[in-house]
PDB file of N, CA and C in Angstrom:
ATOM      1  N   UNK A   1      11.304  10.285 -22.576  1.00  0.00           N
ATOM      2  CA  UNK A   1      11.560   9.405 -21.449  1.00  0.00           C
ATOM      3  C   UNK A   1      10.984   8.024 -21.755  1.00  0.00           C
ATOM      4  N   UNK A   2      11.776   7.374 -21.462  1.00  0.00           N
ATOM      5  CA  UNK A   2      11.431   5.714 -22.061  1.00  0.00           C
ATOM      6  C   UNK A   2      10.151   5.257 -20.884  1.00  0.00           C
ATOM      7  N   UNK A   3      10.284   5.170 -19.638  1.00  0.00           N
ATOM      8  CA  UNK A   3       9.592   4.947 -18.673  1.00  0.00           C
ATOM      9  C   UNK A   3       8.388   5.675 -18.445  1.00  0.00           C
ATOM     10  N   UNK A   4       7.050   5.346 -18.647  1.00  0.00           N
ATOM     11  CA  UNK A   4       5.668   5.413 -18.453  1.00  0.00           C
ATOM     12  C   UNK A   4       5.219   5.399 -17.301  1.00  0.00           C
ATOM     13  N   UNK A   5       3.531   5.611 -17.050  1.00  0.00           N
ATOM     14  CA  UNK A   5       2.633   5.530 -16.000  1.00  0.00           C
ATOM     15  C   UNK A   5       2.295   4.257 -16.323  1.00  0.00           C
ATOM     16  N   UNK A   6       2.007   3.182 -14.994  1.00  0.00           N
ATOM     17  CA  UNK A   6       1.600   2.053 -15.327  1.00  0.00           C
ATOM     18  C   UNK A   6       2.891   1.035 -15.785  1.00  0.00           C
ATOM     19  N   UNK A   7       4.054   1.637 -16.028  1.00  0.00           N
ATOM     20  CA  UNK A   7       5.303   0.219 -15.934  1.00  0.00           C
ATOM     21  C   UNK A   7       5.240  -0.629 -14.885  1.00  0.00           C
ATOM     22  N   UNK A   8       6.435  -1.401 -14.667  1.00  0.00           N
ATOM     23  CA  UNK A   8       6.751  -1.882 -14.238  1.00  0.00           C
ATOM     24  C   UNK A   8       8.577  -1.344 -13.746  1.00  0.00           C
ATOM     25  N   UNK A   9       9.172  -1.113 -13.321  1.00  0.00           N
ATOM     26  CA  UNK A   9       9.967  -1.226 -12.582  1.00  0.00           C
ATOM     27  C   UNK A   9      11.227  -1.640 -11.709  1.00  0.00           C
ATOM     28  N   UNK A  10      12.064  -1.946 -12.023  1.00  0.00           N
ATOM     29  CA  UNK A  10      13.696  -2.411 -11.421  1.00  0.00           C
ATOM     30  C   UNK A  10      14.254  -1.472 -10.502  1.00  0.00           C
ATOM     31  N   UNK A  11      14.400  -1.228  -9.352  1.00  0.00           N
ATOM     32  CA  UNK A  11      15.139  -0.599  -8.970  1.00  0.00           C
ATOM     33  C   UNK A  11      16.788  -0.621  -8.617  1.00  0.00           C
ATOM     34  N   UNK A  12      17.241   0.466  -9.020  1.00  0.00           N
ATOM     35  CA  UNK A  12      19.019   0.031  -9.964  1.00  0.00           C
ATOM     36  C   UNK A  12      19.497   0.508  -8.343  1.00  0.00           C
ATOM     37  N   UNK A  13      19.203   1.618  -8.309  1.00  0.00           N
ATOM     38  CA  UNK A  13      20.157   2.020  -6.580  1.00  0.00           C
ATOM     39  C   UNK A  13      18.941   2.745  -5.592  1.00  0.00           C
ATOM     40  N   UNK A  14      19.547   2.755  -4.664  1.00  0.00           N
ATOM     41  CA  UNK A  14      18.939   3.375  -3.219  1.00  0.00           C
ATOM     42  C   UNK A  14      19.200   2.558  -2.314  1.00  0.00           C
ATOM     43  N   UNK A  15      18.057   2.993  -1.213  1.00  0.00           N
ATOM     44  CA  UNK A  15      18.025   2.136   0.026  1.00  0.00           C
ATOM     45  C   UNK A  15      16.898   0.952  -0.604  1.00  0.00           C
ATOM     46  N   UNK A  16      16.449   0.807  -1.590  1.00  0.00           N
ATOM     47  CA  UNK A  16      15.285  -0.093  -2.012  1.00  0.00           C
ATOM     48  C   UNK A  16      15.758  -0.809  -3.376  1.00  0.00           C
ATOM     49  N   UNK A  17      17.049  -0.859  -3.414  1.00  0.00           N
ATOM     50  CA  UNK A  17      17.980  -2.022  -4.358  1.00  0.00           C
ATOM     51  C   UNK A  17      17.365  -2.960  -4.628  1.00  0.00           C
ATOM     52  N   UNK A  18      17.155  -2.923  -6.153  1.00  0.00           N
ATOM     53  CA  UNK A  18      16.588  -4.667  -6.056  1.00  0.00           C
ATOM     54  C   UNK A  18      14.755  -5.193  -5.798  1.00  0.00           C
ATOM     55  N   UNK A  19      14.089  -4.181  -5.639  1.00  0.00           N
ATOM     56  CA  UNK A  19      12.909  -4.322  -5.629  1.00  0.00           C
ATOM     57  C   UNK A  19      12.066  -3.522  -7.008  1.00  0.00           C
ATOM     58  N   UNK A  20      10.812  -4.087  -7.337  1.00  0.00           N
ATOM     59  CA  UNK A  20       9.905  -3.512  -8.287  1.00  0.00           C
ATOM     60  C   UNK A  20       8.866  -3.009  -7.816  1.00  0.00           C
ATOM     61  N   UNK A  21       8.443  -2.101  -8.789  1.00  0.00           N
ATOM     62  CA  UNK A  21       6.615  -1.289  -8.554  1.00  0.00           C
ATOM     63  C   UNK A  21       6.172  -0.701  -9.776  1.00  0.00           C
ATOM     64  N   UNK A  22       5.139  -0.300  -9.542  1.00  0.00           N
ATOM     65  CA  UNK A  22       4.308   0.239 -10.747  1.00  0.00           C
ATOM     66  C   UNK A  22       4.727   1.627 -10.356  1.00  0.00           C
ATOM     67  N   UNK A  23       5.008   2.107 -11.658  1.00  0.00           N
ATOM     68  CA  UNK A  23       5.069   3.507 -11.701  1.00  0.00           C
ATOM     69  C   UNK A  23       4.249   4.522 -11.342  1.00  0.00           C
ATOM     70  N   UNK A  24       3.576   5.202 -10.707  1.00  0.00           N
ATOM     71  CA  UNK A  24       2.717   5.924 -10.199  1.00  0.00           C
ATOM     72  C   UNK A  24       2.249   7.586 -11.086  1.00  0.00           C
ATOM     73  N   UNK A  25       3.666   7.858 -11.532  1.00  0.00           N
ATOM     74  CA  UNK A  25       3.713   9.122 -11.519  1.00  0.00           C
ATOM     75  C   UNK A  25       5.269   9.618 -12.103  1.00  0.00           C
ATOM     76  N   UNK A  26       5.173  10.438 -13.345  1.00  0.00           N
ATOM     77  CA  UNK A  26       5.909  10.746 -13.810  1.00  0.00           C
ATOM     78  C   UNK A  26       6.060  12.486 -14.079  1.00  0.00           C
ATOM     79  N   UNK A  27       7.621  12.335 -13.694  1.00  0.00           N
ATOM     80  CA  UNK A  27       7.681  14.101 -13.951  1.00  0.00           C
ATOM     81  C   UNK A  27       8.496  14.654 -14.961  1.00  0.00           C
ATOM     82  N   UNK A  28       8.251  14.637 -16.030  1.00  0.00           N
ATOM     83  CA  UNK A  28       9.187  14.487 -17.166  1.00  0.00           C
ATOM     84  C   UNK A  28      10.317  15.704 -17.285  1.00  0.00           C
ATOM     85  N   UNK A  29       9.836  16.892 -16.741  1.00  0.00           N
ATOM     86  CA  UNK A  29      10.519  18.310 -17.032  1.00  0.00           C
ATOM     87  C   UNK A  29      11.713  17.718 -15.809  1.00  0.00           C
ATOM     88  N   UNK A  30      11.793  16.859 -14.484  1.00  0.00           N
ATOM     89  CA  UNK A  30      12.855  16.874 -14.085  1.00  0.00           C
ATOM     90  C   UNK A  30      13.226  15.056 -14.082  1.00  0.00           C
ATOM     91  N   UNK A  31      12.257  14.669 -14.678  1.00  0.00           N
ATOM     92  CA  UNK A  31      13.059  13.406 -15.149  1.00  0.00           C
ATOM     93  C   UNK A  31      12.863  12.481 -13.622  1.00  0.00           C
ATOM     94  N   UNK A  32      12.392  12.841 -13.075  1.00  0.00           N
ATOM     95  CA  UNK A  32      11.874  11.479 -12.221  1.00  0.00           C
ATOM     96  C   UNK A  32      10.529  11.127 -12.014  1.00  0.00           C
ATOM     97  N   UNK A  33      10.392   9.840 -11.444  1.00  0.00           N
ATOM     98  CA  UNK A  33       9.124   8.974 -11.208  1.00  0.00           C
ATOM     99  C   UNK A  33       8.519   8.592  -9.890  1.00  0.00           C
ATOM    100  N   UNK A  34       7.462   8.882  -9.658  1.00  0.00           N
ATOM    101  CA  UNK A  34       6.899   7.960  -8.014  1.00  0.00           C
ATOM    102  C   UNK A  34       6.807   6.951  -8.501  1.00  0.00           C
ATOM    103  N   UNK A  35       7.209   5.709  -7.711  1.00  0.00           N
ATOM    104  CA  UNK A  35       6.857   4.444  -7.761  1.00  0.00           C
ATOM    105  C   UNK A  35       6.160   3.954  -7.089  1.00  0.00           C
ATOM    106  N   UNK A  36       4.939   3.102  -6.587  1.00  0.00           N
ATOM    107  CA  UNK A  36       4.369   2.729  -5.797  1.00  0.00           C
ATOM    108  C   UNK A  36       5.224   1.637  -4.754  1.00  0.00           C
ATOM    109  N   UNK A  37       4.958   2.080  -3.340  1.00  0.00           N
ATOM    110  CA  UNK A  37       5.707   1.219  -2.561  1.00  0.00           C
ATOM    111  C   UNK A  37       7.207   1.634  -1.976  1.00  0.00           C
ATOM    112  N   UNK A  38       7.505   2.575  -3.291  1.00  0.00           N
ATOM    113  CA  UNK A  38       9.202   2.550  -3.238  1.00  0.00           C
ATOM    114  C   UNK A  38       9.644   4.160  -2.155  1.00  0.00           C
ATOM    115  N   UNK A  39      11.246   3.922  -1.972  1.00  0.00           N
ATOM    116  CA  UNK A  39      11.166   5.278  -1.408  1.00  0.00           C
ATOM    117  C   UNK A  39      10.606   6.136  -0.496  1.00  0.00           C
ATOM    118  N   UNK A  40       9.756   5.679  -0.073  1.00  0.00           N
ATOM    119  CA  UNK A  40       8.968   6.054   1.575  1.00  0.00           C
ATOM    120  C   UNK A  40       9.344   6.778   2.630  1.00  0.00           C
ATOM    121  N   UNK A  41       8.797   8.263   2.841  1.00  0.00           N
ATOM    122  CA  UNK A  41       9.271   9.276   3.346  1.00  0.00           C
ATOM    123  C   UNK A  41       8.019   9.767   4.546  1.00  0.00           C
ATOM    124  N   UNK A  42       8.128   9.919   5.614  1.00  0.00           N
ATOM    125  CA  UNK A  42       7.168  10.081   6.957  1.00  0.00           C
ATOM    126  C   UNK A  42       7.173  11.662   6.781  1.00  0.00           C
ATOM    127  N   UNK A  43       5.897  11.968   6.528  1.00  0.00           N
ATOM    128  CA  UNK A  43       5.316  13.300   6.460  1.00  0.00           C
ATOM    129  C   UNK A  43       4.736  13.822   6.867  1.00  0.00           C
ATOM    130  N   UNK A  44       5.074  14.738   8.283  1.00  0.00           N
ATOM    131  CA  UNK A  44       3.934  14.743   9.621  1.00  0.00           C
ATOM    132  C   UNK A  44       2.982  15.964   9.238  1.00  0.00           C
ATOM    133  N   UNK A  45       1.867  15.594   9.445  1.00  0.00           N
ATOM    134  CA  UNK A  45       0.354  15.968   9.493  1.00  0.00           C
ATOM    135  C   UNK A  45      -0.142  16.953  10.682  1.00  0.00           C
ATOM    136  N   UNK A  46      -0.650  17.947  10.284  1.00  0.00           N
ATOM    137  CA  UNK A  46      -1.682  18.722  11.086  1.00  0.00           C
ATOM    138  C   UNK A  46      -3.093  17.704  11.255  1.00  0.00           C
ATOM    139  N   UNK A  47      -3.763  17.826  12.371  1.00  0.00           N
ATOM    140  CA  UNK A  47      -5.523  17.740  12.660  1.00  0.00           C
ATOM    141  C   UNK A  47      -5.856  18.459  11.294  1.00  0.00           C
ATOM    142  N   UNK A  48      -7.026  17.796  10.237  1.00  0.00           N
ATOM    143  CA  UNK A  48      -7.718  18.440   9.622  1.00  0.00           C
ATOM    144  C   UNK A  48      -9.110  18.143   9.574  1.00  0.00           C
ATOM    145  N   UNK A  49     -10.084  18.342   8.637  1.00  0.00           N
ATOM    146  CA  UNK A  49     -11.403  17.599   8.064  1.00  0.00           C
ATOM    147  C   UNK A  49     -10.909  16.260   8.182  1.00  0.00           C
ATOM    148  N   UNK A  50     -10.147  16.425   6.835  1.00  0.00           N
ATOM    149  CA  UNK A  50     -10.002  15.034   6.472  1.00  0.00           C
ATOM    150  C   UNK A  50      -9.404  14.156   6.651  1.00  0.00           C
ATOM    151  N   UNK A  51      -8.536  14.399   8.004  1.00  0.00           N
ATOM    152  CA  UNK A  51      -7.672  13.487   8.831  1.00  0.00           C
ATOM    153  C   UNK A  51      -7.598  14.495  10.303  1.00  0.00           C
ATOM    154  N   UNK A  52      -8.910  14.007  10.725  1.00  0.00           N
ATOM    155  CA  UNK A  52      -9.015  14.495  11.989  1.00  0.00           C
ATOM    156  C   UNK A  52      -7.574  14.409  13.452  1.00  0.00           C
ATOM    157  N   UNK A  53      -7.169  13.415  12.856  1.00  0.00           N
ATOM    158  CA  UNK A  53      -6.072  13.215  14.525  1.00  0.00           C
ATOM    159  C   UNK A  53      -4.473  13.358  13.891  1.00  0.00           C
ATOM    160  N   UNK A  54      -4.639  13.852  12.256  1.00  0.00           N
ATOM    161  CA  UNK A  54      -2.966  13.959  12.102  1.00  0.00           C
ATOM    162  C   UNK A  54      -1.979  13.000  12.324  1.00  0.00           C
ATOM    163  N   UNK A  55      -0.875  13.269  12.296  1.00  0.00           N
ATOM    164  CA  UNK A  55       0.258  12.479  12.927  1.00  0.00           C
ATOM    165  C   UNK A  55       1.176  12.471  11.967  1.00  0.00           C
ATOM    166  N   UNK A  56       1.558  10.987  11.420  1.00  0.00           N
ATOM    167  CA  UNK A  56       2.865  10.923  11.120  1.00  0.00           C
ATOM    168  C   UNK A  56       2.327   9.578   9.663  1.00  0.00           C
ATOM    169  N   UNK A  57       2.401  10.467   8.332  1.00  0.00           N
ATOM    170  CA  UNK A  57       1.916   9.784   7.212  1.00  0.00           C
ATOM    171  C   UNK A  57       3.321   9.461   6.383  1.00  0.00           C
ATOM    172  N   UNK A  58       3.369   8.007   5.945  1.00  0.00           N
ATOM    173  CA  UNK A  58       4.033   7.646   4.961  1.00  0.00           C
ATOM    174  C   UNK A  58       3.740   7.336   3.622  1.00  0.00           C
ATOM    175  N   UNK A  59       4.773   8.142   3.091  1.00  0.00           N
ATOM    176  CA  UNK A  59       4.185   8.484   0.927  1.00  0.00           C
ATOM    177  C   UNK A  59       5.461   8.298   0.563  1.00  0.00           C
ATOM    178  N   UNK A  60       5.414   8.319  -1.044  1.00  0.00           N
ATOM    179  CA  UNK A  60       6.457   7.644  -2.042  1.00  0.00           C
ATOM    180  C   UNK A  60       6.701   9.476  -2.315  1.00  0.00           C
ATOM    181  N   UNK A  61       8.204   9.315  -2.295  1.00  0.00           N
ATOM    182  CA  UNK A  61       8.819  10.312  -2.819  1.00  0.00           C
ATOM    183  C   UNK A  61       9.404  10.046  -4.382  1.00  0.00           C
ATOM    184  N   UNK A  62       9.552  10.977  -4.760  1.00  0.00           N
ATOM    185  CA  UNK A  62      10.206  10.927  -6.753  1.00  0.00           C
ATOM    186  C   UNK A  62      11.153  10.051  -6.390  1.00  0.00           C
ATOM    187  N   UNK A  63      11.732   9.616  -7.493  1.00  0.00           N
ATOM    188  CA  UNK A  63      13.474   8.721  -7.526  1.00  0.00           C
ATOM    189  C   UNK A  63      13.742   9.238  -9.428  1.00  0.00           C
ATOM    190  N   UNK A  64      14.985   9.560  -9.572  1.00  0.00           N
ATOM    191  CA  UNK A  64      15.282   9.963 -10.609  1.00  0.00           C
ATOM    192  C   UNK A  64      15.171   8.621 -11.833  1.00  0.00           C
ATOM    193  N   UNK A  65      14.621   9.211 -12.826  1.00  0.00           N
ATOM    194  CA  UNK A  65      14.635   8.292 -13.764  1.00  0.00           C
ATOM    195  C   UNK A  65      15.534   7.122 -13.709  1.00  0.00           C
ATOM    196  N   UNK A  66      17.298   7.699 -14.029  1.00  0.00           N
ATOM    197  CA  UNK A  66      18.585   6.975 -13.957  1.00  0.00           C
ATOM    198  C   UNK A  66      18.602   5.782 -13.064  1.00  0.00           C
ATOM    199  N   UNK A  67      17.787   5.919 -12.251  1.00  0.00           N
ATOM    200  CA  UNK A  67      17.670   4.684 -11.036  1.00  0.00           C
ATOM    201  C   UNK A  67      17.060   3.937 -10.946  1.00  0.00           C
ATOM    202  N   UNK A  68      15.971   3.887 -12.245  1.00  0.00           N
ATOM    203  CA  UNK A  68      15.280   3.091 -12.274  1.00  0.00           C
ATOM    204  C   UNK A  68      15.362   1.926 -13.781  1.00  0.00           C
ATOM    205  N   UNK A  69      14.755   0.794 -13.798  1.00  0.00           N
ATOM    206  CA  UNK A  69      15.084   0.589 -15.147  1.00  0.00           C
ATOM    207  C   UNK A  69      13.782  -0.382 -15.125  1.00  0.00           C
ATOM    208  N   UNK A  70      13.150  -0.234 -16.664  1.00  0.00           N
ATOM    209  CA  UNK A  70      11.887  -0.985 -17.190  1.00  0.00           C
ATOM    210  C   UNK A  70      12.254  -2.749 -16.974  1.00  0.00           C
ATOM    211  N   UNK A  71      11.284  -3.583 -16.134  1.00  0.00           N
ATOM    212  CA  UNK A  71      11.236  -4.567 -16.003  1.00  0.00           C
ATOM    213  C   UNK A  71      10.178  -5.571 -16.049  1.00  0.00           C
ATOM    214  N   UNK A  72      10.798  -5.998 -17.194  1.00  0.00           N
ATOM    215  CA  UNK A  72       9.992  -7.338 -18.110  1.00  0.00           C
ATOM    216  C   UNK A  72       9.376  -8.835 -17.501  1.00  0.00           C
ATOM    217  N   UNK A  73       8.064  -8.775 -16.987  1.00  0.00           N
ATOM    218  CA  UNK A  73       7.456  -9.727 -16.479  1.00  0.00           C
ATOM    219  C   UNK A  73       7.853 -11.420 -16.780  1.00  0.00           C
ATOM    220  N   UNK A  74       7.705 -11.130 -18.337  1.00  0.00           N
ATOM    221  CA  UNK A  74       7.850 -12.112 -19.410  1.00  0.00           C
ATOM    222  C   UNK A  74       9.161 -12.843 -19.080  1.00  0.00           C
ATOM    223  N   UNK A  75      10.784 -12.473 -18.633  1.00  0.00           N
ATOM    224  CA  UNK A  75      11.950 -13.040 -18.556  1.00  0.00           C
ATOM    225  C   UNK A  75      12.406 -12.977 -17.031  1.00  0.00           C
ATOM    226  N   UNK A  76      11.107 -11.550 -16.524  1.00  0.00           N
ATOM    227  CA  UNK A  76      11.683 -11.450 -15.237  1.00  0.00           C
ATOM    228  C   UNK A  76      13.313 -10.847 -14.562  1.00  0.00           C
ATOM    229  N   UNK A  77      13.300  -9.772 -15.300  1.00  0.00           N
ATOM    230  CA  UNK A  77      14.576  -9.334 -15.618  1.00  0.00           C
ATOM    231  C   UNK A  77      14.311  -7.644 -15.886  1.00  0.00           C
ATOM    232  N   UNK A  78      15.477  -6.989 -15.355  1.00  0.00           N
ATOM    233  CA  UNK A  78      15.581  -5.650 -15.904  1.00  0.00           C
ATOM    234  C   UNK A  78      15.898  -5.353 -17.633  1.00  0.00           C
ATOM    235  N   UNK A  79      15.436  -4.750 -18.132  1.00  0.00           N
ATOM    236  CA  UNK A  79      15.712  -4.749 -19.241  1.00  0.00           C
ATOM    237  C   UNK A  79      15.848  -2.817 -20.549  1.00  0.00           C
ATOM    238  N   UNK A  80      16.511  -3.089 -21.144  1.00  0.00           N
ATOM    239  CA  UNK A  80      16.527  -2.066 -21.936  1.00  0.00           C
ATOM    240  C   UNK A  80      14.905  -2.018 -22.399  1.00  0.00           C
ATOM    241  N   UNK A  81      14.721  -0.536 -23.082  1.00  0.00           N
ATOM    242  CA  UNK A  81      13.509  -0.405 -24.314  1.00  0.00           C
ATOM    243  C   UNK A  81      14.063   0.642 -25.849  1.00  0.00           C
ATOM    244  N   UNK A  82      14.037   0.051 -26.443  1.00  0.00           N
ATOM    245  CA  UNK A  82      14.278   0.745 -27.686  1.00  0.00           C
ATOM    246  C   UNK A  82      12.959   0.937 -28.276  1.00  0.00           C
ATOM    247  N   UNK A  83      12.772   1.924 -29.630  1.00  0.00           N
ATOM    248  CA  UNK A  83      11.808   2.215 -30.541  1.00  0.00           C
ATOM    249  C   UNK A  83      12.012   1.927 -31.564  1.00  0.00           C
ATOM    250  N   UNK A  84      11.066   1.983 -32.487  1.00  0.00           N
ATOM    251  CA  UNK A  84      10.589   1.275 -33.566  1.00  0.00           C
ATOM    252  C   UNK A  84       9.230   2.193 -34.175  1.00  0.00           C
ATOM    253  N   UNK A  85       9.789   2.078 -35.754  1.00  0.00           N
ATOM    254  CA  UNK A  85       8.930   2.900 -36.609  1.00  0.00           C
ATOM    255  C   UNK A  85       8.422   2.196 -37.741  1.00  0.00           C
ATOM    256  N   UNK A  86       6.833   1.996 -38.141  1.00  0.00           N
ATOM    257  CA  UNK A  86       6.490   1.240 -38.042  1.00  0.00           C
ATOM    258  C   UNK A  86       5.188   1.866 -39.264  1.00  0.00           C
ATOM    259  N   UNK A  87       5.405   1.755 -40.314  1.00  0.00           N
ATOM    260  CA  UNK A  87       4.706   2.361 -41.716  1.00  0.00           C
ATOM    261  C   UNK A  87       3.065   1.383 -41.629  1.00  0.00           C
ATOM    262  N   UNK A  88       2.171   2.044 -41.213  1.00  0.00           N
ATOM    263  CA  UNK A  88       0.854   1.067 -41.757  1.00  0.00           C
ATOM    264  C   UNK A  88      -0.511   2.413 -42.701  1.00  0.00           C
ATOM    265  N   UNK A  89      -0.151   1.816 -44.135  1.00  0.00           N
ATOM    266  CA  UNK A  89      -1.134   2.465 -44.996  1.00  0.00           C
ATOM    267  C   UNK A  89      -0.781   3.887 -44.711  1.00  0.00           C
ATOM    268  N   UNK A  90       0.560   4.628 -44.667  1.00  0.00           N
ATOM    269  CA  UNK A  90       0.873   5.870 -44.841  1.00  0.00           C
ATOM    270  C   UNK A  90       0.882   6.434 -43.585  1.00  0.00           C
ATOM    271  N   UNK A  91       0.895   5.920 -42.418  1.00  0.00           N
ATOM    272  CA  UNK A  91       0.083   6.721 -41.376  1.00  0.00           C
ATOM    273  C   UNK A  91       1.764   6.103 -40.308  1.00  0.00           C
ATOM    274  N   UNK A  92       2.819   6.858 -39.981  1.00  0.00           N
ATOM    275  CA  UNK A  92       3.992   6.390 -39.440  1.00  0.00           C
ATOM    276  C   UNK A  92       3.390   5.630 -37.345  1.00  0.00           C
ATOM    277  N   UNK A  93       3.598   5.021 -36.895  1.00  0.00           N
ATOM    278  CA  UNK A  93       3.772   4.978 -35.339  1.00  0.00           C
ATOM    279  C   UNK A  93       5.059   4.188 -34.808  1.00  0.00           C
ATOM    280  N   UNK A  94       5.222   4.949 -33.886  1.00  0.00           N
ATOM    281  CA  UNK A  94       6.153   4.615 -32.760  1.00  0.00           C
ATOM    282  C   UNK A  94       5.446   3.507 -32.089  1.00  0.00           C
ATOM    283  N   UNK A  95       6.396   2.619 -32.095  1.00  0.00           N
ATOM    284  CA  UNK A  95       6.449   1.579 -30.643  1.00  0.00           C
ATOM    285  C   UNK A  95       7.192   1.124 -30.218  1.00  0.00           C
ATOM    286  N   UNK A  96       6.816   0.882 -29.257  1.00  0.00           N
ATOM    287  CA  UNK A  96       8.531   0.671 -27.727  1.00  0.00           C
ATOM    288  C   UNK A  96       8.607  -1.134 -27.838  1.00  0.00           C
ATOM    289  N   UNK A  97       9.914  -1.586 -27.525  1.00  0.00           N
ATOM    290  CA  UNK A  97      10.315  -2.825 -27.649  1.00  0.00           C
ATOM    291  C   UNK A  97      11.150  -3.325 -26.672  1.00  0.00           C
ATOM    292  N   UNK A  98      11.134  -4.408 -26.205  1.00  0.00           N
ATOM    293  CA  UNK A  98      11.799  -4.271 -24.914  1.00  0.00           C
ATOM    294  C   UNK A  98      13.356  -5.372 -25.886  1.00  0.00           C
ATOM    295  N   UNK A  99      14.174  -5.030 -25.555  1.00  0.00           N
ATOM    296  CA  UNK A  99      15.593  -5.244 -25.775  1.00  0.00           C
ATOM    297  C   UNK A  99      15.977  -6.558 -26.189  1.00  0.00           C
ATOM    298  N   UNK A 100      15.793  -7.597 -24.780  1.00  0.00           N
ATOM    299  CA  UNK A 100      16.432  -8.716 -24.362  1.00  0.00           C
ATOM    300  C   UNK A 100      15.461  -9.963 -25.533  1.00  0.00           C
ATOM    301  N   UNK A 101      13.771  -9.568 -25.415  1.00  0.00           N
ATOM    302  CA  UNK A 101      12.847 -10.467 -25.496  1.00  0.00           C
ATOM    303  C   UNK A 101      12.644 -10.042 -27.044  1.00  0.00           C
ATOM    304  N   UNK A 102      12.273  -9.022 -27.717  1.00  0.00           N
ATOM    305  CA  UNK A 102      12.427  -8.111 -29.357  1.00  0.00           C
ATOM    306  C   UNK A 102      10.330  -8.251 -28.979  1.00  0.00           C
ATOM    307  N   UNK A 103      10.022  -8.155 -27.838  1.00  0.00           N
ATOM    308  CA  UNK A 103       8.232  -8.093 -28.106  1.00  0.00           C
ATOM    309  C   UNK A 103       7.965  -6.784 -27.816  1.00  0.00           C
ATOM    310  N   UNK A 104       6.431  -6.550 -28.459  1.00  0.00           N
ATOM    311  CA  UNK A 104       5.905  -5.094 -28.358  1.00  0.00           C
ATOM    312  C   UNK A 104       5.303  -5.005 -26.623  1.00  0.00           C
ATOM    313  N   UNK A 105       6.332  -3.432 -25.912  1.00  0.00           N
ATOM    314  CA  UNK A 105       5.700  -2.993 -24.985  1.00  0.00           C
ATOM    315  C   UNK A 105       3.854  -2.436 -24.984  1.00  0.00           C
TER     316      UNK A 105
END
């Protein structure tokens, strides 16, 4: 999965078109992400300890990978990420590149 904890963010479709967030949370086995901010779902609460009076809590639900796309501070723009392999003194690494700009994620 190209998209990380700690990205940044484009949102391609929903009811939240067009807005960004930091990635929160990734679920790779079904391929979606919490985003911070995004997607916001009212999740009513029992009285507990730790929220004595309950009620009615709003949290970020998953959004499928496909809907989201990595977005580049630097151009300010949604953008692809490709990889890159990268030989130093025998020892191979991967690193991610963002498309439009050719700089290291």
């Amino acid at each position: 999965m190209n998209i990380k904890k700690g990205d940044t963010v484009y949102i391609r479709r929903g009811k939240d078109r067009g807005k960004t967030g930091k990635v929160l949370y990734v679920f790779t086995k079904s391929n979606r992400v919490i985003v911070e901010g995004i997607n916001l779902i009212s999740r009513h609460s029992r009285p507990s300890q730790t929220n004595p009076k309950g009620g009615i809590i709003k949290k970020e639900a998953p959004i499928h990978r496909s809907n989201v796309a990595f977005y580049s501070k630097t151009i300010s723009a949604a953008t692809k990420i490709s990889y890159k392999v990268i030989d130093e003194g025998g020892k191979r690494t991967k690193i991610r590149i963002c498309r439009k700009t050719g700089e290291q994620i």
